[in-house]
C-alpha atoms as a PDB file:
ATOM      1  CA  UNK A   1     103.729 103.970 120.979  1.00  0.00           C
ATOM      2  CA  UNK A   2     104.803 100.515 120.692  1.00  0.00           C
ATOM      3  CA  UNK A   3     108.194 100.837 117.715  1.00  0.00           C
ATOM      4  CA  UNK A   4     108.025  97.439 117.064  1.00  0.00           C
ATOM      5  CA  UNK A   5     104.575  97.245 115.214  1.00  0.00           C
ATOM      6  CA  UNK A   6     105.623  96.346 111.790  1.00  0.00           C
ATOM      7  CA  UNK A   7     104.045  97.272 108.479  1.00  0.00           C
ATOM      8  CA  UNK A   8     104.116  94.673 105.179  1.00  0.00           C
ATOM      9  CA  UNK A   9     103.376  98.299 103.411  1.00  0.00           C
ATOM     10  CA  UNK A  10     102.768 102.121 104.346  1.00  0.00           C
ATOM     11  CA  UNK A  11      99.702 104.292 102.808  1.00  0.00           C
ATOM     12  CA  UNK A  12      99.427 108.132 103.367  1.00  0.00           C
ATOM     13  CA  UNK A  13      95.737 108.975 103.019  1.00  0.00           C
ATOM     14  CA  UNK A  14      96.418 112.643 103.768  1.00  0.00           C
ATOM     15  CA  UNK A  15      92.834 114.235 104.633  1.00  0.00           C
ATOM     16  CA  UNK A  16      90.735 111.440 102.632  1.00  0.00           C
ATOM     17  CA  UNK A  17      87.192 111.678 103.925  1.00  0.00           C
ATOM     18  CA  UNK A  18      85.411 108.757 105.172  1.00  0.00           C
ATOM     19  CA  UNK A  19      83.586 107.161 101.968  1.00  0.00           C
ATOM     20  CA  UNK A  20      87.000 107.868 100.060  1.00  0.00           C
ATOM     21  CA  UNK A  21      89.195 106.429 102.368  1.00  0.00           C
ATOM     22  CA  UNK A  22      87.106 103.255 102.693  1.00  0.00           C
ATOM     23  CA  UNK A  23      86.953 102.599  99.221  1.00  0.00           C
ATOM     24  CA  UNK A  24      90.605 102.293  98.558  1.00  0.00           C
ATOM     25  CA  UNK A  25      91.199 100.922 102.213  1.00  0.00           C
ATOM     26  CA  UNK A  26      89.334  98.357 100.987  1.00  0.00           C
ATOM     27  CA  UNK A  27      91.099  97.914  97.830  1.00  0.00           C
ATOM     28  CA  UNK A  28      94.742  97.825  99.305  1.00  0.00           C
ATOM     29  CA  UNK A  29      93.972  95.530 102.369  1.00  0.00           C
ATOM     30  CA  UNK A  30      92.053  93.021  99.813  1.00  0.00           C
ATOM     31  CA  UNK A  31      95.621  93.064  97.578  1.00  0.00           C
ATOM     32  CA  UNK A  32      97.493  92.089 100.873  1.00  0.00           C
ATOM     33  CA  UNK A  33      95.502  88.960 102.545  1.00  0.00           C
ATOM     34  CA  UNK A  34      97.000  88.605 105.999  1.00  0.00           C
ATOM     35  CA  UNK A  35      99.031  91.674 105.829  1.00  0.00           C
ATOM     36  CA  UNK A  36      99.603  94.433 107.707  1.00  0.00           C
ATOM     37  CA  UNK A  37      98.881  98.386 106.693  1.00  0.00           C
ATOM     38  CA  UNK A  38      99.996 101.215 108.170  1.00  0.00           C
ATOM     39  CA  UNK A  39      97.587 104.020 107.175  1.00  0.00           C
ATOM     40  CA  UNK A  40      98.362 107.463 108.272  1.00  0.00           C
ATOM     41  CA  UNK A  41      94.921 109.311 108.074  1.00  0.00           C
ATOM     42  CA  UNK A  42      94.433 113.284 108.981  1.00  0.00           C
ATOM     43  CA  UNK A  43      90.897 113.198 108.391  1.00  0.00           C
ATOM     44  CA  UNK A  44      89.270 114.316 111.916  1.00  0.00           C
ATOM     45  CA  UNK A  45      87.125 111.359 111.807  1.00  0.00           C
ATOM     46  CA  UNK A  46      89.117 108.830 111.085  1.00  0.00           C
ATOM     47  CA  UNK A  47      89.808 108.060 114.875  1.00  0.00           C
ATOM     48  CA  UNK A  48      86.144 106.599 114.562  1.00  0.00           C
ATOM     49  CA  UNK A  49      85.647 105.285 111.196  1.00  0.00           C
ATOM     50  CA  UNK A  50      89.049 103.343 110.765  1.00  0.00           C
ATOM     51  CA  UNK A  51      87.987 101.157 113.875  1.00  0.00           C
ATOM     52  CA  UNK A  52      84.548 100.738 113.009  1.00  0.00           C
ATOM     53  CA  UNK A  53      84.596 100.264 109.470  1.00  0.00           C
ATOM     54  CA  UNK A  54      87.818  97.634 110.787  1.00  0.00           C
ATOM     55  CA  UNK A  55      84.816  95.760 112.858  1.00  0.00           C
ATOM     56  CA  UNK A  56      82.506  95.646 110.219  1.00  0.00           C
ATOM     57  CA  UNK A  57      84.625  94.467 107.234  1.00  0.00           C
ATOM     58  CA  UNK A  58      86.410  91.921 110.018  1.00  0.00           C
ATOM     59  CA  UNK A  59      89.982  93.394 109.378  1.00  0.00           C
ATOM     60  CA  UNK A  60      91.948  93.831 112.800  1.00  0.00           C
ATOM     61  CA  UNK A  61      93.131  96.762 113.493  1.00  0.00           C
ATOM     62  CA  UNK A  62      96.688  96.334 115.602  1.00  0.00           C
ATOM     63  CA  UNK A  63      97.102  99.830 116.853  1.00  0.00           C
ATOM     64  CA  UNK A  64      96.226 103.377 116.642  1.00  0.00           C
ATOM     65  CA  UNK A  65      98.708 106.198 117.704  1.00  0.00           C
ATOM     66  CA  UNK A  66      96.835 109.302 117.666  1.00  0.00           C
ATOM     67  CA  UNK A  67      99.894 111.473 118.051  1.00  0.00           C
ATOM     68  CA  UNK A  68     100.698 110.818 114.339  1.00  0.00           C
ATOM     69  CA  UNK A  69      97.507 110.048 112.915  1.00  0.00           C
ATOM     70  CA  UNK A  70      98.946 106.021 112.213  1.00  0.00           C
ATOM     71  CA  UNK A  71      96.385 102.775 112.070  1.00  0.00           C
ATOM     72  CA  UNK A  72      98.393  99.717 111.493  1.00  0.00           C
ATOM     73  CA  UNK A  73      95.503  97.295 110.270  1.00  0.00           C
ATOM     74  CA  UNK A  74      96.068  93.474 109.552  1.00  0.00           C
ATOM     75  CA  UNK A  75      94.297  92.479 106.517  1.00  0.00           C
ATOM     76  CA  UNK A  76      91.611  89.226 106.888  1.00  0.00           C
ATOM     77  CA  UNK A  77      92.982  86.118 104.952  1.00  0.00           C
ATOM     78  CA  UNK A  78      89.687  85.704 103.066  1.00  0.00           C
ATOM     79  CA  UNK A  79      88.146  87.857 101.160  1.00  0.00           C
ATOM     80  CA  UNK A  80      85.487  86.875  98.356  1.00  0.00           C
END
């Protein structure tokens, strides 16, 4: 895993289910326009729903790095 990915702020979502961890996803990546997340989430779905739900909502998602769970997501600019 790449060390250099850097993170504007660091959220621990333990084993947050899906709707749960989308919710306040949302929430922290609207409070940081253009800024990068690193979420670690345990849930054993998250592998799929942090990327899609990343495509959908038209946040990028920089990495993934399964061995420790980590999404480091770039929040969109805009958001109404």
């Amino acid at each position: 895993m790449d060390q250099s990915l850097h993170a504007d702020a660091e959220w621990n979502a333990g084993h947050l289910g899906c709707g749960p961890l989308v919710l306040d996803l949302r929430k922290r990546l609207r409070a940081m326009p253009g800024g990068v997340l690193k979420v670690i989430a345990l849930d054993i779905s998250a592998p799929h729903d942090i990327p899609a739900w990343c495509r959908l909502t038209q946040n990028d998602l920089l990495a993934h790095d399964p061995t420790t769970s980590s999404f480091w997501i770039r929040s969109r600019q805009a958001w109404s």
